[in-house]
N, C-alpha and C. Protein backbone atom coordinates (compact mmCIF):
# COMPACT_ATOMS: atom_id res chain seq x y z
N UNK A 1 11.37 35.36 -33.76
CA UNK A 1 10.02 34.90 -33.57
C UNK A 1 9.99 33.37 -33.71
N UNK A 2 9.28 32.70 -32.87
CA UNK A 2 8.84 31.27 -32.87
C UNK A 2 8.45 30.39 -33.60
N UNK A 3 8.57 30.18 -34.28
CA UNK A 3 7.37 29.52 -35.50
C UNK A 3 6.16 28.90 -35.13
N UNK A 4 4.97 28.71 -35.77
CA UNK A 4 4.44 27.42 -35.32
C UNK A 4 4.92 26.63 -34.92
N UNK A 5 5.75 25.50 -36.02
CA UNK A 5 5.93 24.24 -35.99
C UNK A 5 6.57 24.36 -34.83
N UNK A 6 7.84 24.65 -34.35
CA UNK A 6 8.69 24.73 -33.27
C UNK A 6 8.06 24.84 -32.09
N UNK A 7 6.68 25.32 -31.89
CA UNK A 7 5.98 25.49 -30.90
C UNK A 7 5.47 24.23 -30.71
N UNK A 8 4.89 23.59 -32.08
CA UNK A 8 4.03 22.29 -31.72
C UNK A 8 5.22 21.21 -31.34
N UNK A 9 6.52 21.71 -32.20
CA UNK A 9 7.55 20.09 -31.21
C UNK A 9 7.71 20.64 -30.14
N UNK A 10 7.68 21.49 -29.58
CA UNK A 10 7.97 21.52 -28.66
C UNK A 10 6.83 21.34 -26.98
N UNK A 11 5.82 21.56 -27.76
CA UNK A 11 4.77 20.68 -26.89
C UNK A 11 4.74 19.33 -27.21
N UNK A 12 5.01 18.33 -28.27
CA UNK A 12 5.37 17.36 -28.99
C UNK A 12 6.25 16.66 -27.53
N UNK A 13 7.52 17.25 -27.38
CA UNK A 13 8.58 16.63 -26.61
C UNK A 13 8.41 16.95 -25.14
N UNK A 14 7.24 18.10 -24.70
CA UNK A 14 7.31 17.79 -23.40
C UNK A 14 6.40 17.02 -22.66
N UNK A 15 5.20 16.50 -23.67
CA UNK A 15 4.52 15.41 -23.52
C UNK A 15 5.24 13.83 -23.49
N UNK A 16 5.94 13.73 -24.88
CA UNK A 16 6.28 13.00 -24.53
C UNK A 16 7.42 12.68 -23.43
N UNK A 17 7.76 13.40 -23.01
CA UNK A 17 8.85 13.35 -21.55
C UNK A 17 7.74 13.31 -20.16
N UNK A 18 6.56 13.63 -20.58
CA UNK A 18 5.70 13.70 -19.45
C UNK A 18 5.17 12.05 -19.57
N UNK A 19 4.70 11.47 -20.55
CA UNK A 19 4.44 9.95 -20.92
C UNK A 19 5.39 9.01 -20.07
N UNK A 20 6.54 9.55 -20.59
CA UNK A 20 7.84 8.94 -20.57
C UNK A 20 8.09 8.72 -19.07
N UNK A 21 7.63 9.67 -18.20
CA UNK A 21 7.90 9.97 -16.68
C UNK A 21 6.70 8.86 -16.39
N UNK A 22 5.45 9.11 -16.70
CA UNK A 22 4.28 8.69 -16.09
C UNK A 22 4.50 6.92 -16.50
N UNK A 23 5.14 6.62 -17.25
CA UNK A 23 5.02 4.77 -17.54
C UNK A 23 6.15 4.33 -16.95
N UNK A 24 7.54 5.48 -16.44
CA UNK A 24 8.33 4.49 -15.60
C UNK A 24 8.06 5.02 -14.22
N UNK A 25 7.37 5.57 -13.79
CA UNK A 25 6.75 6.00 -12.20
C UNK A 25 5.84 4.79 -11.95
N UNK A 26 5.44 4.71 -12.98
CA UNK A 26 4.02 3.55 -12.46
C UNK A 26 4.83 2.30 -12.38
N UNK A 27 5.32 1.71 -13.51
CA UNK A 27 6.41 0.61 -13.12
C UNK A 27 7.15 0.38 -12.04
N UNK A 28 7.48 1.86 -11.33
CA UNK A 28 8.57 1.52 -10.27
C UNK A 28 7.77 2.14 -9.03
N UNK A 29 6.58 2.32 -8.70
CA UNK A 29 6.44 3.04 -7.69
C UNK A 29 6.28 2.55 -6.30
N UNK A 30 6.69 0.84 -6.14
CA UNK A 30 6.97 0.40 -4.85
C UNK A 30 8.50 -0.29 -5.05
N UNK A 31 8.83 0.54 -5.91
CA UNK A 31 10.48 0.31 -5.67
C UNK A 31 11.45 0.32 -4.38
N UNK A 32 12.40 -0.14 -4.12
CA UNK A 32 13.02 -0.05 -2.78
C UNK A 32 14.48 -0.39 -2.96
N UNK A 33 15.11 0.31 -2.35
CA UNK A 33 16.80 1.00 -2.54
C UNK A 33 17.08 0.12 -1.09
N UNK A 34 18.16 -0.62 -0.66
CA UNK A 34 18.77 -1.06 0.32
C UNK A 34 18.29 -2.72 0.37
N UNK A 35 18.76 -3.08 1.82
CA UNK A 35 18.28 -4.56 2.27
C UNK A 35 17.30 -4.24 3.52
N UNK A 36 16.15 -4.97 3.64
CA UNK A 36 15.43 -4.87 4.62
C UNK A 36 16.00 -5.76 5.73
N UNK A 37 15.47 -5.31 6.91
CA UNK A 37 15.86 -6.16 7.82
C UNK A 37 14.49 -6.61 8.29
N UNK A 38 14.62 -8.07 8.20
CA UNK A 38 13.72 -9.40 8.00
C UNK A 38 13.68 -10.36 9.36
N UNK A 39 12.43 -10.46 10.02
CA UNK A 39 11.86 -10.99 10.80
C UNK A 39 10.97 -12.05 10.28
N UNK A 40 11.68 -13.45 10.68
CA UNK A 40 10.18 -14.42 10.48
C UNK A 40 9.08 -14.28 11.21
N UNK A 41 8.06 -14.63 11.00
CA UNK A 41 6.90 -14.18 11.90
C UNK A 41 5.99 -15.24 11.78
N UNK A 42 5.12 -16.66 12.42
CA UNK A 42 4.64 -17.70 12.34
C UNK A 42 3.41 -16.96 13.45
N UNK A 43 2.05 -17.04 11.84
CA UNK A 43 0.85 -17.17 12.35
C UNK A 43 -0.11 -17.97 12.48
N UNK A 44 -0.79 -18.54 13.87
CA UNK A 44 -1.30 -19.81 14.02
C UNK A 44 -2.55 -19.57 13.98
N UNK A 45 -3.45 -19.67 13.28
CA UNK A 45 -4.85 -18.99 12.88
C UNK A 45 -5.94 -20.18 13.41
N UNK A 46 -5.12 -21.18 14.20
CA UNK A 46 -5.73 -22.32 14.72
C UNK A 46 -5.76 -23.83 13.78
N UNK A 47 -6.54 -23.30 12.70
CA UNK A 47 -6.77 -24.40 11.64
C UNK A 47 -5.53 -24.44 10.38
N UNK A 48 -4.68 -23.15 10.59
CA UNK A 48 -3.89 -23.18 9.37
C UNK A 48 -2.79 -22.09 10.22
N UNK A 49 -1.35 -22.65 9.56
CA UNK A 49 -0.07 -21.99 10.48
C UNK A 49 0.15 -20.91 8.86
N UNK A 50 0.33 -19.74 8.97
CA UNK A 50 1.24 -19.14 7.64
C UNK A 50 2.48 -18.50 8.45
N UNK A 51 3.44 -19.39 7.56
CA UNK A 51 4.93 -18.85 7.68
C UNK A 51 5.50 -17.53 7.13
N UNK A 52 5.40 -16.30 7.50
CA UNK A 52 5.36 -14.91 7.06
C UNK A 52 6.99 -14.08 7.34
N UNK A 53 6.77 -13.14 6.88
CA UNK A 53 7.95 -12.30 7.42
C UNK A 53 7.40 -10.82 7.56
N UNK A 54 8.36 -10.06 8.48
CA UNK A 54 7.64 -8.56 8.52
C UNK A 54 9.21 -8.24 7.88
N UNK A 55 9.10 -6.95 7.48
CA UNK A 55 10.18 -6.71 6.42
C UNK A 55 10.35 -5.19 6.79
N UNK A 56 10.93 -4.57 7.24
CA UNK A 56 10.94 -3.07 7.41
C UNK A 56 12.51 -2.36 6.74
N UNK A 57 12.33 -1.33 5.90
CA UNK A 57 13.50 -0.32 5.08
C UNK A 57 13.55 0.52 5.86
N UNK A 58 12.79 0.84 7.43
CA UNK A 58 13.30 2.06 7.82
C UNK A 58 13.44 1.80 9.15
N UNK A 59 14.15 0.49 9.60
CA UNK A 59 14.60 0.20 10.88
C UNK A 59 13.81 -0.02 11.93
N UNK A 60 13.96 -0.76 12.84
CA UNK A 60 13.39 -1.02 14.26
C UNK A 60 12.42 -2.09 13.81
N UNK A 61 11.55 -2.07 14.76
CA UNK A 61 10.39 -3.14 14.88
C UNK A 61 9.60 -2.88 13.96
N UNK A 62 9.33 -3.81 13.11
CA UNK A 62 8.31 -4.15 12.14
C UNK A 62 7.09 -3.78 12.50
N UNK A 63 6.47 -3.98 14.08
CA UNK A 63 5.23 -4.13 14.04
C UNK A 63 4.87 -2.70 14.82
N UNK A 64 5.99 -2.01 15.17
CA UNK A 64 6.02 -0.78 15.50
C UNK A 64 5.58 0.18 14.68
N UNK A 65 6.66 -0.23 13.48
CA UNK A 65 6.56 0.64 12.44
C UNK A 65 5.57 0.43 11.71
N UNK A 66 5.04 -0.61 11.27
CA UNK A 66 3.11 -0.25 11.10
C UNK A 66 2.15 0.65 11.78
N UNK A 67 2.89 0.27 12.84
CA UNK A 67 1.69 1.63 14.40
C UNK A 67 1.99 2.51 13.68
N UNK A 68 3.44 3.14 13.62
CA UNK A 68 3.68 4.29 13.73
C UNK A 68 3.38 4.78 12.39
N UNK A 69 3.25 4.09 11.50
CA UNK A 69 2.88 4.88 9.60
C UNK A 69 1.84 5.08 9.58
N UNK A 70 0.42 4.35 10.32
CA UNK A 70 -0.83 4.17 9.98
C UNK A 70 -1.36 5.22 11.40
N UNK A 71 -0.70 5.37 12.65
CA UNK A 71 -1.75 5.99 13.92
C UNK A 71 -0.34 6.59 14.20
N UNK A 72 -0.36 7.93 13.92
CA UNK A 72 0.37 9.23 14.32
C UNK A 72 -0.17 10.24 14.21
N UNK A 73 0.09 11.41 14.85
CA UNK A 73 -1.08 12.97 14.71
C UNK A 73 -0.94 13.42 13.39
N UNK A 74 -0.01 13.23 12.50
CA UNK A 74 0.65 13.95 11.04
C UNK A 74 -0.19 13.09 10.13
N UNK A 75 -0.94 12.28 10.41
CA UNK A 75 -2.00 10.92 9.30
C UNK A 75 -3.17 12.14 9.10
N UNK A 76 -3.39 12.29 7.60
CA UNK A 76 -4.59 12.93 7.49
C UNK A 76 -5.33 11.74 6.91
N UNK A 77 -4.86 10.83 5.61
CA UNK A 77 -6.14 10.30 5.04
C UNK A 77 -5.08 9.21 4.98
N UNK A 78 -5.85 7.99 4.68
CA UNK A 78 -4.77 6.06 4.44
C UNK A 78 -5.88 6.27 3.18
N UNK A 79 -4.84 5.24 2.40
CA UNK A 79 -5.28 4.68 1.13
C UNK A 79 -5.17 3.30 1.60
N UNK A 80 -6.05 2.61 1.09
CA UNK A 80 -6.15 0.98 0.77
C UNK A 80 -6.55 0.81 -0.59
N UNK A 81 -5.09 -0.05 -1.08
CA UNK A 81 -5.03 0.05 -2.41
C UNK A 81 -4.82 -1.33 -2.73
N UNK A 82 -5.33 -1.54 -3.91
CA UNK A 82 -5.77 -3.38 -4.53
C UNK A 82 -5.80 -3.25 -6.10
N UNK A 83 -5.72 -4.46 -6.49
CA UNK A 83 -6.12 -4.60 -7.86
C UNK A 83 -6.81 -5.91 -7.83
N UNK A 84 -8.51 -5.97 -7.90
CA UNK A 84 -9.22 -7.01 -8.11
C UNK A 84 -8.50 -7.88 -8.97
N UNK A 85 -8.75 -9.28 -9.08
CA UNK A 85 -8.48 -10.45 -9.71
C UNK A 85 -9.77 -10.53 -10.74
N UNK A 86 -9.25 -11.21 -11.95
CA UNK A 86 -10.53 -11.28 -12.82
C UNK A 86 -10.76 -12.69 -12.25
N UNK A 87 -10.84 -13.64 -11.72
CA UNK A 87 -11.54 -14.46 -11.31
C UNK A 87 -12.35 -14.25 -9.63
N UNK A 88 -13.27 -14.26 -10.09
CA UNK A 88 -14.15 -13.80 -9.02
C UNK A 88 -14.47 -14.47 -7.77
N UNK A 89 -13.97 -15.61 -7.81
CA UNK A 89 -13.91 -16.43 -6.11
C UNK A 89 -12.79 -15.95 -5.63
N UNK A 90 -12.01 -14.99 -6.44
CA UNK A 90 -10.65 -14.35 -5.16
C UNK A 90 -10.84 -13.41 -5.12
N UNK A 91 -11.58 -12.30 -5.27
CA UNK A 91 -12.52 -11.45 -4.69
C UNK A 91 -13.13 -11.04 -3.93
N UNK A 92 -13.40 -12.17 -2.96
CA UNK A 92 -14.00 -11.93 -1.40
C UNK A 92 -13.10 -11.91 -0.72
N UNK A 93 -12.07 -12.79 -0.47
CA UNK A 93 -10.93 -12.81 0.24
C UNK A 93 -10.37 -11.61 -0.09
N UNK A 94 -10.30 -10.59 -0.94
CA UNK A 94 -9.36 -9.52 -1.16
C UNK A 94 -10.73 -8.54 -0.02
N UNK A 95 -11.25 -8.53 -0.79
CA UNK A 95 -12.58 -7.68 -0.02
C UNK A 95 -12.52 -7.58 1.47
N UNK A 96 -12.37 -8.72 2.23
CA UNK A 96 -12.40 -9.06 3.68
C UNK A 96 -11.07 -8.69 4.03
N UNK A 97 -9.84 -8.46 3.06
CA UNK A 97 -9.03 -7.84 3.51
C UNK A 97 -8.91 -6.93 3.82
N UNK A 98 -9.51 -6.33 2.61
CA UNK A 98 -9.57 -4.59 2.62
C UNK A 98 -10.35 -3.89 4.00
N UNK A 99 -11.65 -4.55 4.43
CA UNK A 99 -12.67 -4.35 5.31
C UNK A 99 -11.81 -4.36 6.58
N UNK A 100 -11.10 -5.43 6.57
CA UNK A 100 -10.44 -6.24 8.07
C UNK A 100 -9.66 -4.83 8.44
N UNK A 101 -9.04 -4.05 7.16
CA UNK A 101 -7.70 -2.95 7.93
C UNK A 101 -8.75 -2.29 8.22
N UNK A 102 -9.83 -1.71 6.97
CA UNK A 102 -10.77 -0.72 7.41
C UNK A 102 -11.82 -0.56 8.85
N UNK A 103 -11.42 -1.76 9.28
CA UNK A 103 -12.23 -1.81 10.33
C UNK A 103 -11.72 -1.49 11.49
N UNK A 104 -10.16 -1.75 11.57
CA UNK A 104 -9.11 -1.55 12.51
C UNK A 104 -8.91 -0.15 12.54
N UNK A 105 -8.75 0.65 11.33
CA UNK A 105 -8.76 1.86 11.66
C UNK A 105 -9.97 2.48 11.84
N UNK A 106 -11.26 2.33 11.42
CA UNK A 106 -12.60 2.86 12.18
C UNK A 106 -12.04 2.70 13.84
N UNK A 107 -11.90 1.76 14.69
CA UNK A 107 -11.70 1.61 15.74
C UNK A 107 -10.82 2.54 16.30
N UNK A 108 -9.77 2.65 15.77
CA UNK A 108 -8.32 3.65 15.85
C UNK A 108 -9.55 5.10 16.17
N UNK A 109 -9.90 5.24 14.64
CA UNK A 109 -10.77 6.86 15.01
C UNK A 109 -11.59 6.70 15.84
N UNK A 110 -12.31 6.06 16.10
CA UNK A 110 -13.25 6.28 17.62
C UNK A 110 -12.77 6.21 18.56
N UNK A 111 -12.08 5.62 18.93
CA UNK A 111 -11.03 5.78 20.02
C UNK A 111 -10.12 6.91 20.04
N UNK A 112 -9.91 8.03 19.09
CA UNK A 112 -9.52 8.88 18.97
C UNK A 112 -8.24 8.91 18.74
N UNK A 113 -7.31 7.63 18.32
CA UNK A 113 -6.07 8.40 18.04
C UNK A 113 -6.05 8.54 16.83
N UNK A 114 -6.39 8.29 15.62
CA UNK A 114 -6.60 9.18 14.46
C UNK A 114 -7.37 10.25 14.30
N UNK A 115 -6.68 11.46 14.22
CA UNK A 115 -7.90 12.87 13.76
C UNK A 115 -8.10 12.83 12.71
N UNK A 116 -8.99 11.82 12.52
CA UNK A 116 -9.47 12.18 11.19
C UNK A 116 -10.92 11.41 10.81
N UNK A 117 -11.73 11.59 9.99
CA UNK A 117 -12.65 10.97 10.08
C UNK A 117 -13.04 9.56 9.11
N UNK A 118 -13.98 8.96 9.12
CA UNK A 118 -13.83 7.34 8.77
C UNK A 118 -14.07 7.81 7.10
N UNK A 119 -14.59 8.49 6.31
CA UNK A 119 -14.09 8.58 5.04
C UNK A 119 -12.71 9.71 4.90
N UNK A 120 -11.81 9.33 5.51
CA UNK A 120 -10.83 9.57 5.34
C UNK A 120 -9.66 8.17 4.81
N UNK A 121 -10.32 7.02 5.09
CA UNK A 121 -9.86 5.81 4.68
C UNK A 121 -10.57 5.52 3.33
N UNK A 122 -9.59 5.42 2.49
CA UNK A 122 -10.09 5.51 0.91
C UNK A 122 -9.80 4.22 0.32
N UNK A 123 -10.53 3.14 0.43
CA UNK A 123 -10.10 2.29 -0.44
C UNK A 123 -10.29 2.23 -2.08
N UNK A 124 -9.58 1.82 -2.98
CA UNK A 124 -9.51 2.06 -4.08
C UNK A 124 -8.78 0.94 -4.96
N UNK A 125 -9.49 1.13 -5.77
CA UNK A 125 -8.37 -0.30 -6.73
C UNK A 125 -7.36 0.96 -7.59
N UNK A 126 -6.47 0.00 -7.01
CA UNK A 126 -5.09 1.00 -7.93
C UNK A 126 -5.23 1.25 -9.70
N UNK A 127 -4.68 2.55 -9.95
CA UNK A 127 -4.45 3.18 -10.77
C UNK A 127 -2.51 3.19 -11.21
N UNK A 128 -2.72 3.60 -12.41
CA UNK A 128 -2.11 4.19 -13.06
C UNK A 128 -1.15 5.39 -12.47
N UNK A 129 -1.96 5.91 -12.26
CA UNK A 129 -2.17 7.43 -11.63
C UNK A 129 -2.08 7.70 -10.46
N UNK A 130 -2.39 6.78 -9.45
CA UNK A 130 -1.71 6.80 -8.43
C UNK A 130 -1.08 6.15 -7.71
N UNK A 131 -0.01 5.38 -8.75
CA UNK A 131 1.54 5.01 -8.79
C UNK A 131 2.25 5.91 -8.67
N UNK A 132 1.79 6.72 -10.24
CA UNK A 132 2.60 8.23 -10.49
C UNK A 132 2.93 8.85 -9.38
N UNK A 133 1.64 9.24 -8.56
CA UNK A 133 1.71 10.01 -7.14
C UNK A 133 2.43 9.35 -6.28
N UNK A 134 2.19 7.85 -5.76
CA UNK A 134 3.40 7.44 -5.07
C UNK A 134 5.02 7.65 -5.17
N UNK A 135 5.46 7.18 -6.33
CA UNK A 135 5.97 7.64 -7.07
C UNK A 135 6.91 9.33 -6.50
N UNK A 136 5.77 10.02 -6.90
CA UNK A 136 6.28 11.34 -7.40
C UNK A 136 6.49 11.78 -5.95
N UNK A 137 6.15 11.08 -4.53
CA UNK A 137 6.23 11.50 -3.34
C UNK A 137 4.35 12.43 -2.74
N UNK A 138 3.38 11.96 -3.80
CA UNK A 138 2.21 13.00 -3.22
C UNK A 138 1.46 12.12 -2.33
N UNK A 139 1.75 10.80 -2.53
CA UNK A 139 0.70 9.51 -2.01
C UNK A 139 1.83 8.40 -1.29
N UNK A 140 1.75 7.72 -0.17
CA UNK A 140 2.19 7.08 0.33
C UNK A 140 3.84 8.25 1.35
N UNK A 141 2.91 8.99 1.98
CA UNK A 141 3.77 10.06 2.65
C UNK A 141 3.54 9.59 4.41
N UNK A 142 4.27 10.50 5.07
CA UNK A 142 3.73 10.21 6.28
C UNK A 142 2.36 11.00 6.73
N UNK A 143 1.68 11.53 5.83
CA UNK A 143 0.61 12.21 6.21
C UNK A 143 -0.42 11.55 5.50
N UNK A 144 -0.34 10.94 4.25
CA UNK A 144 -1.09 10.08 3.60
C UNK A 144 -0.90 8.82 3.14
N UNK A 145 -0.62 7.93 4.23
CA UNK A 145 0.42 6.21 3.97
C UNK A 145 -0.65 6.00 3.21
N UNK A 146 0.01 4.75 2.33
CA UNK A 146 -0.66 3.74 1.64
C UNK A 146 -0.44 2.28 2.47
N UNK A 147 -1.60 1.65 2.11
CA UNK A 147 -1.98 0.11 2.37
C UNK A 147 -1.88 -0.45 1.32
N UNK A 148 -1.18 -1.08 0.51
CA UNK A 148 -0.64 -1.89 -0.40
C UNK A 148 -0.94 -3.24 -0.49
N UNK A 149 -2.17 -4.07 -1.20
CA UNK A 149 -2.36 -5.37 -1.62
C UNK A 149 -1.74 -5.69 -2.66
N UNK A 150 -0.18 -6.61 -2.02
CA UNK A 150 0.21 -6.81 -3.69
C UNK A 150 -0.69 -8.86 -3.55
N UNK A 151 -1.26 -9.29 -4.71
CA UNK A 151 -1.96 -10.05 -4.47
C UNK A 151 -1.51 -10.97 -5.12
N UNK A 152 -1.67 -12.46 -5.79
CA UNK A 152 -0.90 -12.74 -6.98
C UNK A 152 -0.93 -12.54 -8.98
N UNK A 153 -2.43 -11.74 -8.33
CA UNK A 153 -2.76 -10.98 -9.64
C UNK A 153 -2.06 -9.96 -10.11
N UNK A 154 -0.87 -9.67 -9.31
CA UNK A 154 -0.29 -8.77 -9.76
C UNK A 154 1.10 -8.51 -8.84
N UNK A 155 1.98 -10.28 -9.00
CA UNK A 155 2.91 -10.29 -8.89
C UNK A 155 3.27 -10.81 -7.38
N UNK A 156 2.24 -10.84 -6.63
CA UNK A 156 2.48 -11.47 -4.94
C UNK A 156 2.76 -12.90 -5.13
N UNK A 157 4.01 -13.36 -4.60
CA UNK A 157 4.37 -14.87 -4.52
C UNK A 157 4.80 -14.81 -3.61
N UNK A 158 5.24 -13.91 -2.35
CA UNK A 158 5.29 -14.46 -0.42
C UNK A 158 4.34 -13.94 0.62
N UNK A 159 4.61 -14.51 1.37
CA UNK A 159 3.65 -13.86 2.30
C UNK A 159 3.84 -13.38 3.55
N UNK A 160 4.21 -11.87 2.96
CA UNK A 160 4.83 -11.08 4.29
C UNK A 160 4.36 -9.56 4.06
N UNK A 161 4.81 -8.71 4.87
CA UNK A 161 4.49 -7.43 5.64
C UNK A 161 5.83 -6.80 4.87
N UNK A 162 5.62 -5.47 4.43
CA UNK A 162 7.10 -5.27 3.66
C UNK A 162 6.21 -3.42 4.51
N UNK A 163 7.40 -2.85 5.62
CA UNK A 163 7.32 -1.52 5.98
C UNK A 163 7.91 -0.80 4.90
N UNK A 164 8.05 0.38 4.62
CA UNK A 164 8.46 1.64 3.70
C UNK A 164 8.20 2.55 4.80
N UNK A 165 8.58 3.69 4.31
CA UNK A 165 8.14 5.24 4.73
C UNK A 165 6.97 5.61 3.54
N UNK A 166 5.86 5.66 4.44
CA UNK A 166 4.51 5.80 4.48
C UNK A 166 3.60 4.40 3.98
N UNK A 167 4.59 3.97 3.59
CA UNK A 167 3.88 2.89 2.83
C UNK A 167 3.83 1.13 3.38
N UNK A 168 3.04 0.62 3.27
CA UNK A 168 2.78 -0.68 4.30
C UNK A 168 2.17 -1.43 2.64
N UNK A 169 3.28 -2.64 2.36
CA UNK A 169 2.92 -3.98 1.03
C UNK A 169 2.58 -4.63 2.30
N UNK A 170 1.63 -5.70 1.77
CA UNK A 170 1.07 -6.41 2.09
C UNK A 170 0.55 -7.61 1.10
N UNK A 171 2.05 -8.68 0.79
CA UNK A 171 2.32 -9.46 -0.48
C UNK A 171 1.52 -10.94 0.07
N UNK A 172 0.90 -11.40 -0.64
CA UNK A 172 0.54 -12.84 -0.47
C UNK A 172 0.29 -13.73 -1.39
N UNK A 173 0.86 -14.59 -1.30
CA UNK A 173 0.53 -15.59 -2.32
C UNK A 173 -0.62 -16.66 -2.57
N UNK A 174 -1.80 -16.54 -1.87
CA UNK A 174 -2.95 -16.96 -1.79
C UNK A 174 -3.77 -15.19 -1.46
N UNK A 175 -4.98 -15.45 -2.32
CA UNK A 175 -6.06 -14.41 -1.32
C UNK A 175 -6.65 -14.49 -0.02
N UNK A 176 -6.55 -15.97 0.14
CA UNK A 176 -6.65 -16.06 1.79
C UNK A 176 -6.24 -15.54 2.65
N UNK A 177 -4.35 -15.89 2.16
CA UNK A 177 -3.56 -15.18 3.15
C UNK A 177 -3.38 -13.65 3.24
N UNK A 178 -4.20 -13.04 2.08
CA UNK A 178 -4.02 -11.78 2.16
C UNK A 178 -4.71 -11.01 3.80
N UNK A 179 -6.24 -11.92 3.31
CA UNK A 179 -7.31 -11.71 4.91
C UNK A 179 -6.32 -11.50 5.64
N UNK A 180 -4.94 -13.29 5.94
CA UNK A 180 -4.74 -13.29 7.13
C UNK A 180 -3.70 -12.06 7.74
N UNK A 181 -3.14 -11.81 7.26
CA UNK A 181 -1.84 -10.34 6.82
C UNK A 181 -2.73 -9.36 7.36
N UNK A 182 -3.66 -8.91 6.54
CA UNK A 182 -4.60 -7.70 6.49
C UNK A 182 -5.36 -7.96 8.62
N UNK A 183 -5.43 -8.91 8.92
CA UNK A 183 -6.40 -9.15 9.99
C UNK A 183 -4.84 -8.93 10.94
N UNK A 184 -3.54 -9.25 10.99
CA UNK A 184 -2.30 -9.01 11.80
C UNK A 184 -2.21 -7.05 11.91
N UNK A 185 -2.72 -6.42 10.82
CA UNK A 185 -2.27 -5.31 10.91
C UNK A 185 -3.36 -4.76 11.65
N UNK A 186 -4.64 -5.50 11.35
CA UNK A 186 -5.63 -4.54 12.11
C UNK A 186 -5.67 -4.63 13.37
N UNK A 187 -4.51 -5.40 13.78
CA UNK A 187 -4.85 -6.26 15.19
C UNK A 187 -3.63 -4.97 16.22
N UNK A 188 -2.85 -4.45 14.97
CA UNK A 188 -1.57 -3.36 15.53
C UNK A 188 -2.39 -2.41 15.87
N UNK A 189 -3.13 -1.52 14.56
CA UNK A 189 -3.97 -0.51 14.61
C UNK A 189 -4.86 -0.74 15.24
N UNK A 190 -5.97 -1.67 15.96
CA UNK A 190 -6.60 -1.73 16.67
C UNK A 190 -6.15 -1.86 18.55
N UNK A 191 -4.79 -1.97 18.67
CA UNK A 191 -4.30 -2.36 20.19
C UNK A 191 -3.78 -1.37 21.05
């Protein structure tokens, strides 16, 4: 027979192995195994040039492979995912980012090559929790890509396009340049 106590360590240790999982999932959940193959990419926005790169881990054309993660028949729902800045004049610029993809894919669905409908694009300020899911393979799939603002509030110092499988970073080192990044992709998904 079991004892109590032995029962309670032993819910004791599979929590903490569940903790233990959930704080290095979140730490690592835009981790990346290999070398990307790296394209400079120079955008002339008229009044201001940003020197960028598109970055893809799963081969071919960079700007392909945005089409193809974000507008394929297997896409049920996109995440657009951020972490506001506590200073609040970089806040709009993240905002107009977020809007700029969201708007590209509204277009995508009316035009019909996404089946799916316009709250099916979920923007959200990142979690904890759904790192874990990235992570764990439930979020950033080919049926549910993620849109990734890494910003410099949370570690963005270049300013480029980084492809994954399901998953599209989108690193900048100004919030400006985030817009301008965010307005290149909507320009894929919108064409």
């Amino acid at each position: 027979m079991v004892s109590k106590r032995m029962k309670i360590a032993a819910a004791l240790a599979v929590i903490a192995v569940f903790v233990a999982y959930c704080v290095y999932a979140s730490q690592h959940a835009f981790d990346t195994a290999g070398e990307p193959t790296v394209y400079p990419f120079r955008m002339d926005m008229g009044d201001k040039v940003l020197d960028t790169t598109l970055e893809t881990y799963r081969g071919g054309d960079p700007a392909r492979m945005i089409e193809f993660t974000l507008i394929n028949p297997r896409v049920k729902r996109i995440y657009i995912l951020f972490r506001a800045s506590e200073v609040e004049t970089d806040n709009p610029h993240l905002l107009k980012a977020s809007a700029s993809i969201g708007e590209g894919l509204g277009a995508a669905i009316g035009k019909g090559k996404l089946d799916m409908v316009p709250e099916d694009v979920i923007p959200r300020e990142i979690t904890w929790f759904q790192k874990v899911l990235i992570y764990s393979g439930f979020m950033g799939t080919e049926s549910e890509p993620v849109i990734y603002f890494k910003t410099p509030n949370v570690g963005g110092t270049q300013d480029r396009i980084v492809v994954l499988r399901g998953i599209i970073i989108i690193e900048s080192s100004t919030y400006e340049n985030s817009y301008i990044l965010a307005s290149y992709v909507r320009q894929l998904v919108m064409a």
